[in-house]
PDB file of N, CA and C in Angstrom:
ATOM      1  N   UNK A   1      99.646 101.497 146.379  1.00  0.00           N
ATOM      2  CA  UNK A   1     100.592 100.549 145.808  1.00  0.00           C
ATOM      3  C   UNK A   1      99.901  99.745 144.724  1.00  0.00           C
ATOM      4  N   UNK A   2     100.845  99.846 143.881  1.00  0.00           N
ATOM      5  CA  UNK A   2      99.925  98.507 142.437  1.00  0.00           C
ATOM      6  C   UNK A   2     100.229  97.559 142.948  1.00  0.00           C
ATOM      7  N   UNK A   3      99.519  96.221 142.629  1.00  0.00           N
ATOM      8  CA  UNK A   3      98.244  95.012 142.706  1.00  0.00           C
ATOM      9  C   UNK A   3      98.375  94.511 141.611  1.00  0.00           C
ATOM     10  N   UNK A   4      99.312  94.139 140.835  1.00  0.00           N
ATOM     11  CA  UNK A   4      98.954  93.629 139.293  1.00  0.00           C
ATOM     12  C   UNK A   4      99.330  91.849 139.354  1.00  0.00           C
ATOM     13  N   UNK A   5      98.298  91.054 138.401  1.00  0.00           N
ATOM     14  CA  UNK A   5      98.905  89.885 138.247  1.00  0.00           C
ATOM     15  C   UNK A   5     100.394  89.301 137.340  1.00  0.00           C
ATOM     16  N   UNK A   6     100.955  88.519 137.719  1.00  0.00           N
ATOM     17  CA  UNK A   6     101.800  88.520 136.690  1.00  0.00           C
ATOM     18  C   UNK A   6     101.868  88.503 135.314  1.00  0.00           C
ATOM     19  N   UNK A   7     100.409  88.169 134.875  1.00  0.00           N
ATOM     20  CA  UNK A   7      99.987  88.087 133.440  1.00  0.00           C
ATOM     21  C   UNK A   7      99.408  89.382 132.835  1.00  0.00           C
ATOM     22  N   UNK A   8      99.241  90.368 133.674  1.00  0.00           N
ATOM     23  CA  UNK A   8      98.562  91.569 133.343  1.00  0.00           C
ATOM     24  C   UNK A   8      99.305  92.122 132.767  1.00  0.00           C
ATOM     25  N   UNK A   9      98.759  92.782 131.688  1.00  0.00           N
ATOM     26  CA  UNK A   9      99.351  93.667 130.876  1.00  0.00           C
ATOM     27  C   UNK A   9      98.882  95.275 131.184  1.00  0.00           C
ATOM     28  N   UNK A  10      99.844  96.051 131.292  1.00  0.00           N
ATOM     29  CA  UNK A  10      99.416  97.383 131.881  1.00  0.00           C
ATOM     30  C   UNK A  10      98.691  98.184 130.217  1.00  0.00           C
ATOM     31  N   UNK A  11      98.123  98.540 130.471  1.00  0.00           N
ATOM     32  CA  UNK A  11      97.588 100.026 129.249  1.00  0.00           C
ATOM     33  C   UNK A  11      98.013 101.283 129.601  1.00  0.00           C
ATOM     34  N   UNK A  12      98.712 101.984 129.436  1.00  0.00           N
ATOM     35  CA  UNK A  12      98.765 103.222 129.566  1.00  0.00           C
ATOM     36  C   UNK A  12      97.643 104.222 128.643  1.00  0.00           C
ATOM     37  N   UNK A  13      97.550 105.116 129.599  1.00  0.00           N
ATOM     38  CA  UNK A  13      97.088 106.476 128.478  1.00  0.00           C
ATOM     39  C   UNK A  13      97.773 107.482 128.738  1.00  0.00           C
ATOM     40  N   UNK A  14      97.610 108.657 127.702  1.00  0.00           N
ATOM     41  CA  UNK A  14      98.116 109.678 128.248  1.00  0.00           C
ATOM     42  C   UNK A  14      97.420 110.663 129.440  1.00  0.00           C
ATOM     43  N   UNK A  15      98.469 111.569 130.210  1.00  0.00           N
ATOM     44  CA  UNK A  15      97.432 112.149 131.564  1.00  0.00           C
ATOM     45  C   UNK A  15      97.685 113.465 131.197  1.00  0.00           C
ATOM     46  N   UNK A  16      96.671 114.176 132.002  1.00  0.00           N
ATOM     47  CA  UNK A  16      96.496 115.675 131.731  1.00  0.00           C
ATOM     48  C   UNK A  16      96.344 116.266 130.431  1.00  0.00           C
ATOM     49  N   UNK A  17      95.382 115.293 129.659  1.00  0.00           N
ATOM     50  CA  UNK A  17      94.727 115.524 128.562  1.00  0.00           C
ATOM     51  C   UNK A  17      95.728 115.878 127.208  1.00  0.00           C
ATOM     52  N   UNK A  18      96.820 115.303 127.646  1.00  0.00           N
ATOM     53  CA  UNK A  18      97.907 115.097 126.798  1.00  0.00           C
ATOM     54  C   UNK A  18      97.176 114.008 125.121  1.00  0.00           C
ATOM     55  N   UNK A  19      97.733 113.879 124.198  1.00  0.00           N
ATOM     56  CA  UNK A  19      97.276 112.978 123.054  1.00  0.00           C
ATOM     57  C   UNK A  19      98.280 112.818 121.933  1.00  0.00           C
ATOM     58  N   UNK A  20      98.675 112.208 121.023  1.00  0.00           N
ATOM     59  CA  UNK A  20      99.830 112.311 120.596  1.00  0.00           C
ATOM     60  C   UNK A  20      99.836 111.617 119.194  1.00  0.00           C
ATOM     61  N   UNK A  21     100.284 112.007 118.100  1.00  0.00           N
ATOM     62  CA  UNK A  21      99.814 111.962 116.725  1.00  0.00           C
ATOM     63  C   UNK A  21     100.381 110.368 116.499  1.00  0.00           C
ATOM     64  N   UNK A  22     101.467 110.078 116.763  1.00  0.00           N
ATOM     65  CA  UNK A  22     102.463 108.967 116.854  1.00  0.00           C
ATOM     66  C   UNK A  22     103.156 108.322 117.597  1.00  0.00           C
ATOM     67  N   UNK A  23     103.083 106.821 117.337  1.00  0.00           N
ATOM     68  CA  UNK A  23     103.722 105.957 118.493  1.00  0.00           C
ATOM     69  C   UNK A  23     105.108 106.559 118.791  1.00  0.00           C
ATOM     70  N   UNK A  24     105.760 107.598 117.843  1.00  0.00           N
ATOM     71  CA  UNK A  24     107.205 107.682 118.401  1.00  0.00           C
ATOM     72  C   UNK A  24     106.941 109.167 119.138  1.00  0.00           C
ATOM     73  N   UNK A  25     106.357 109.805 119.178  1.00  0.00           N
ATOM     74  CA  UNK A  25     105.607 110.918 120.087  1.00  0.00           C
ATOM     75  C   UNK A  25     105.739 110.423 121.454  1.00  0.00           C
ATOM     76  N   UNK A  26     104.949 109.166 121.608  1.00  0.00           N
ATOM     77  CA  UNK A  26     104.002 108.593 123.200  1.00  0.00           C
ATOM     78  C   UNK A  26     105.175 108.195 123.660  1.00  0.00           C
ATOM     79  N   UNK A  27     105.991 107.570 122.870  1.00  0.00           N
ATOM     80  CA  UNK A  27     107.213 106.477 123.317  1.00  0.00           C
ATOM     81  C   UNK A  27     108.161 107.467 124.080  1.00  0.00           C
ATOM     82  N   UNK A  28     108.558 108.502 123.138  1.00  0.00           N
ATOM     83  CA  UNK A  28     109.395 109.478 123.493  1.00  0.00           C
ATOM     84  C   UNK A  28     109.146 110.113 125.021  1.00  0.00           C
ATOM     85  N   UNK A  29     107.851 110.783 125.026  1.00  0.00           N
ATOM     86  CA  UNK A  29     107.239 111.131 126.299  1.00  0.00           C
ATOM     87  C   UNK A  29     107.303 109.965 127.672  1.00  0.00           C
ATOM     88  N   UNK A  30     106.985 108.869 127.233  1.00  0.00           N
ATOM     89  CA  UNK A  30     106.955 107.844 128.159  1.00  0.00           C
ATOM     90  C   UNK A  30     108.583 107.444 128.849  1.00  0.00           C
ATOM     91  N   UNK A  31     109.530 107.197 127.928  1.00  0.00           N
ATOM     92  CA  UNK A  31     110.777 107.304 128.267  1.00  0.00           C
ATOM     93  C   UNK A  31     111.646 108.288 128.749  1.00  0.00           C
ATOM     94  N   UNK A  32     110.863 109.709 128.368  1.00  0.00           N
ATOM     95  CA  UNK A  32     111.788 110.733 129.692  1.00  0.00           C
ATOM     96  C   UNK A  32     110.783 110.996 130.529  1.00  0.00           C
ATOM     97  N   UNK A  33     109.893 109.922 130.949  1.00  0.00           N
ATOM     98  CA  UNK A  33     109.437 110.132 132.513  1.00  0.00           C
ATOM     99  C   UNK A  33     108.306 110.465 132.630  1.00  0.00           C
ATOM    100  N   UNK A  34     107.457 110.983 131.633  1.00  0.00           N
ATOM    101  CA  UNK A  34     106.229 111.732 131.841  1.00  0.00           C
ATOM    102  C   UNK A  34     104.802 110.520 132.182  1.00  0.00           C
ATOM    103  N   UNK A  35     104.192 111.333 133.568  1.00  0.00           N
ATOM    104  CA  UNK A  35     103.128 111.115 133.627  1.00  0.00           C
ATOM    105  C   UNK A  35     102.012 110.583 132.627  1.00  0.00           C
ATOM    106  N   UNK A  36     101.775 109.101 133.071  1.00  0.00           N
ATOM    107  CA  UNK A  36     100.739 108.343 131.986  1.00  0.00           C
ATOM    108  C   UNK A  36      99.368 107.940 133.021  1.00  0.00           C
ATOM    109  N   UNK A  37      98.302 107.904 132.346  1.00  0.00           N
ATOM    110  CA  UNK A  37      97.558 106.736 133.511  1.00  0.00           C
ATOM    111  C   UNK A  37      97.716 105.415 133.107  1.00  0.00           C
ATOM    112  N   UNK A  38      97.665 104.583 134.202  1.00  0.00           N
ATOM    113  CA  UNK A  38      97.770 103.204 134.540  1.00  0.00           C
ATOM    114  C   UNK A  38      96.201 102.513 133.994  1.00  0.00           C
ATOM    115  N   UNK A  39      95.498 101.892 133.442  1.00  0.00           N
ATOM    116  CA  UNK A  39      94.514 101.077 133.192  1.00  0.00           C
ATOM    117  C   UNK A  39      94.806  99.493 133.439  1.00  0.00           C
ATOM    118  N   UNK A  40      93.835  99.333 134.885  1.00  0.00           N
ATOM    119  CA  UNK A  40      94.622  97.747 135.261  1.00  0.00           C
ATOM    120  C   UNK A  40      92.966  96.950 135.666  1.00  0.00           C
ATOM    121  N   UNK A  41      93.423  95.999 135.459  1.00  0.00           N
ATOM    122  CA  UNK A  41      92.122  95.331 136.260  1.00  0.00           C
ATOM    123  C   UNK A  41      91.395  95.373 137.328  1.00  0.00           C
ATOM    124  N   UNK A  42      92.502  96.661 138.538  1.00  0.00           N
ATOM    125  CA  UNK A  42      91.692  96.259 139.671  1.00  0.00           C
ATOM    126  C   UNK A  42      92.127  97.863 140.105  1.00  0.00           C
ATOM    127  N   UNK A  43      93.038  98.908 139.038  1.00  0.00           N
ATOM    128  CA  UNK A  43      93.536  99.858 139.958  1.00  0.00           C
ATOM    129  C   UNK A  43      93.631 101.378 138.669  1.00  0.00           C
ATOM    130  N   UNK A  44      93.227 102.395 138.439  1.00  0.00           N
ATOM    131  CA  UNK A  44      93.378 103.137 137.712  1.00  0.00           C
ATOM    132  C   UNK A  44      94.233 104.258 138.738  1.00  0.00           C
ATOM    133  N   UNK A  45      95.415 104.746 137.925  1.00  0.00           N
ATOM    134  CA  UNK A  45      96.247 105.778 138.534  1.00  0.00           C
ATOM    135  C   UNK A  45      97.125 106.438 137.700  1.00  0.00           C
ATOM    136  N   UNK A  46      98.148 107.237 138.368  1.00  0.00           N
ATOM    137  CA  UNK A  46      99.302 107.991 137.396  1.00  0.00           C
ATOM    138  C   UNK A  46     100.597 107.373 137.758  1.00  0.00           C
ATOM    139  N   UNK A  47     101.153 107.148 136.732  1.00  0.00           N
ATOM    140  CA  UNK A  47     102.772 105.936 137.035  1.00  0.00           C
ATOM    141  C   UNK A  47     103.388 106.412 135.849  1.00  0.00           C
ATOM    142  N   UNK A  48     104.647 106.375 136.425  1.00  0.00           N
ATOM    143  CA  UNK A  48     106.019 106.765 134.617  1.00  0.00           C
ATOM    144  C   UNK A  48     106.552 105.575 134.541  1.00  0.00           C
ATOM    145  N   UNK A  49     107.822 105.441 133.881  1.00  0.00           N
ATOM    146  CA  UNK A  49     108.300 104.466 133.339  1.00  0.00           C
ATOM    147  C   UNK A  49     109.436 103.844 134.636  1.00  0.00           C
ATOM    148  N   UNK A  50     110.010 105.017 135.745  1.00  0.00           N
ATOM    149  CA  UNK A  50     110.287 104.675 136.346  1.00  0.00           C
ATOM    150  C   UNK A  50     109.746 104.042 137.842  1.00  0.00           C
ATOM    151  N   UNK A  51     108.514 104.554 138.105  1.00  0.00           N
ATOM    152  CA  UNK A  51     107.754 102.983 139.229  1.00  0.00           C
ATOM    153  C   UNK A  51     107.781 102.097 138.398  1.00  0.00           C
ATOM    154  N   UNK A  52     107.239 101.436 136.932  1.00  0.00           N
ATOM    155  CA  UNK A  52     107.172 100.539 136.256  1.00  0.00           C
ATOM    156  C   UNK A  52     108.270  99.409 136.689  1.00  0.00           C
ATOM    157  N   UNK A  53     109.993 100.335 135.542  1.00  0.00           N
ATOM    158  CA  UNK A  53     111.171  99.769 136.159  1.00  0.00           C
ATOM    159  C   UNK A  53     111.072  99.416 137.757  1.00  0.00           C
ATOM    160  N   UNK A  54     110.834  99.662 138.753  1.00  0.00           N
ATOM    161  CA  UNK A  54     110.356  99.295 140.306  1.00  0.00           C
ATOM    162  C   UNK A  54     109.979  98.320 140.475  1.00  0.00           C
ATOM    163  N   UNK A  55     108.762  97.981 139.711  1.00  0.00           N
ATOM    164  CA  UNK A  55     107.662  96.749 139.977  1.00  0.00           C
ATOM    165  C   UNK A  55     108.663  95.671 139.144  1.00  0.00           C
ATOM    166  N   UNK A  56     109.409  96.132 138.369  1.00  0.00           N
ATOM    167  CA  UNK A  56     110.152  95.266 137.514  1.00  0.00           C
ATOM    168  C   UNK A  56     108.946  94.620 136.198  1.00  0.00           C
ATOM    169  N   UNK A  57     108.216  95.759 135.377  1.00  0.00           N
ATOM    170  CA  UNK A  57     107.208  96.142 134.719  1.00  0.00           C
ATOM    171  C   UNK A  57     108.770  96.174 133.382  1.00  0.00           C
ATOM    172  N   UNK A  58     108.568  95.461 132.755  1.00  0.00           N
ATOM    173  CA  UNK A  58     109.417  95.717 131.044  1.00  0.00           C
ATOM    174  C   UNK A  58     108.721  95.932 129.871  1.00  0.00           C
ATOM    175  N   UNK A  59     106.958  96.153 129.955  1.00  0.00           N
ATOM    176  CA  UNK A  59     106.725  96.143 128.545  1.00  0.00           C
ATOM    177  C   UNK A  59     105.112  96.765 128.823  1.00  0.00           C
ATOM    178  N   UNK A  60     104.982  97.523 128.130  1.00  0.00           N
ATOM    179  CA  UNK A  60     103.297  98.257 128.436  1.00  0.00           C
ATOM    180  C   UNK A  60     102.928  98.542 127.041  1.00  0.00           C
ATOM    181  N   UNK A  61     101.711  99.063 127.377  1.00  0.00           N
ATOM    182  CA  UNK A  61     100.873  99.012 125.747  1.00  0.00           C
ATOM    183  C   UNK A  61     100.087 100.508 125.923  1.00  0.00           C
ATOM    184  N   UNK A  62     100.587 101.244 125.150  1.00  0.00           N
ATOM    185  CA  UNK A  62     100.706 102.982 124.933  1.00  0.00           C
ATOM    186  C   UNK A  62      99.591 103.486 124.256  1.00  0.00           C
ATOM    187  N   UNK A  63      98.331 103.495 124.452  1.00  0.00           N
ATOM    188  CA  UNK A  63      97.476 104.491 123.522  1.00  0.00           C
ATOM    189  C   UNK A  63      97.725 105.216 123.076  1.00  0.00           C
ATOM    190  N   UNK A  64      97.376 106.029 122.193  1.00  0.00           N
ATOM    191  CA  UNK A  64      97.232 106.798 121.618  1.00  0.00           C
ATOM    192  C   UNK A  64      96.327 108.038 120.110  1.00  0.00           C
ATOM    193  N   UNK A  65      96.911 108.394 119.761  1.00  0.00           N
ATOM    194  CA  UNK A  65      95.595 109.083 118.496  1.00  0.00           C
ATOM    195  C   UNK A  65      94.192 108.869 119.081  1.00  0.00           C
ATOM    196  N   UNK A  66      93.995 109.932 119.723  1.00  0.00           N
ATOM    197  CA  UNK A  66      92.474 109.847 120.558  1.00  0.00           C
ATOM    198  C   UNK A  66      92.754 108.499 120.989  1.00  0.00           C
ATOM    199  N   UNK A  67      93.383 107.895 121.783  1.00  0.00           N
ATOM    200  CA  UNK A  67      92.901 106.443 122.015  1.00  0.00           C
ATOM    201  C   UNK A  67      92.543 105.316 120.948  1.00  0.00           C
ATOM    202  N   UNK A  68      92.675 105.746 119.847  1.00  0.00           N
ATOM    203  CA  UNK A  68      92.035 104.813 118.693  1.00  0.00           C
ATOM    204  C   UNK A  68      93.755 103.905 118.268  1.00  0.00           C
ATOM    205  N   UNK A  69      94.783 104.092 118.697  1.00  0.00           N
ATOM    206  CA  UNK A  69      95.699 103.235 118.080  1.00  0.00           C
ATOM    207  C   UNK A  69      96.289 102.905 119.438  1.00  0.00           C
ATOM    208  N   UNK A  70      97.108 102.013 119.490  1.00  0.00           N
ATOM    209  CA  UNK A  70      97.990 100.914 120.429  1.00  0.00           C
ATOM    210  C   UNK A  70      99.658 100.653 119.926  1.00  0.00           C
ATOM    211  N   UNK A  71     100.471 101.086 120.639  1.00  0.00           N
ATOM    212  CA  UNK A  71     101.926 100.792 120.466  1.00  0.00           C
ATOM    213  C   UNK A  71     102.842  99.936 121.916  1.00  0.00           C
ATOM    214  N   UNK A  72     102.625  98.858 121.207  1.00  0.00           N
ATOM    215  CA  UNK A  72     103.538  97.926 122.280  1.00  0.00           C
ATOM    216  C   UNK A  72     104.935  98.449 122.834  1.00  0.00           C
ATOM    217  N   UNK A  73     105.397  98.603 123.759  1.00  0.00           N
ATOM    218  CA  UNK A  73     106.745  99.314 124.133  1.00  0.00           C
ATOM    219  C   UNK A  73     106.885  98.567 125.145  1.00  0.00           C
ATOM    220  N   UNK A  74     108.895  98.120 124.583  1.00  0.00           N
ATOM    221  CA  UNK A  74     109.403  96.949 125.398  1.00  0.00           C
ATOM    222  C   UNK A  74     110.689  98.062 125.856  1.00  0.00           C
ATOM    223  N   UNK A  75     110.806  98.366 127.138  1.00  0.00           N
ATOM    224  CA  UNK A  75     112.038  99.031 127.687  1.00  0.00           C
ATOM    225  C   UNK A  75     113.060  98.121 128.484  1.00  0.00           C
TER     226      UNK A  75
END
């Protein structure tokens, strides 16, 4: 079970060595469901957009391009 503070901001990455040229690539993937990892302060795992919606999670921060860029996404 996630452990997050209310101030934490989740990071996603992509999982299964997935990578993605553009924030509207990651976004796309992330919104029909696909497997991301979780990067948290106290818990690394695999979560979609729907446990997120669960935890009542509205806004994560999407790596991407090798990890070298960041796209804020508010669902």
């Amino acid at each position: 079970m996630w452990a997050l503070r209310e101030e934490s901001v989740m990071t996603l990455t992509p999982a299964y060595g997935r990578d993605y040229k553009s924030k509207a690539l990651a976004i796309k993937d992330f919104d029909a469901g696909k497997d991301f990892v979780a990067n948290t302060y106290n818990h690394e795992g695999y979560i979609t957009k729907s446990e997120l919606l669960e935890m009542n999670i509205h806004e994560v921060n999407i790596r991407y391009k090798k990890l070298t860029m960041v796209v804020v996404h508010k669902f």
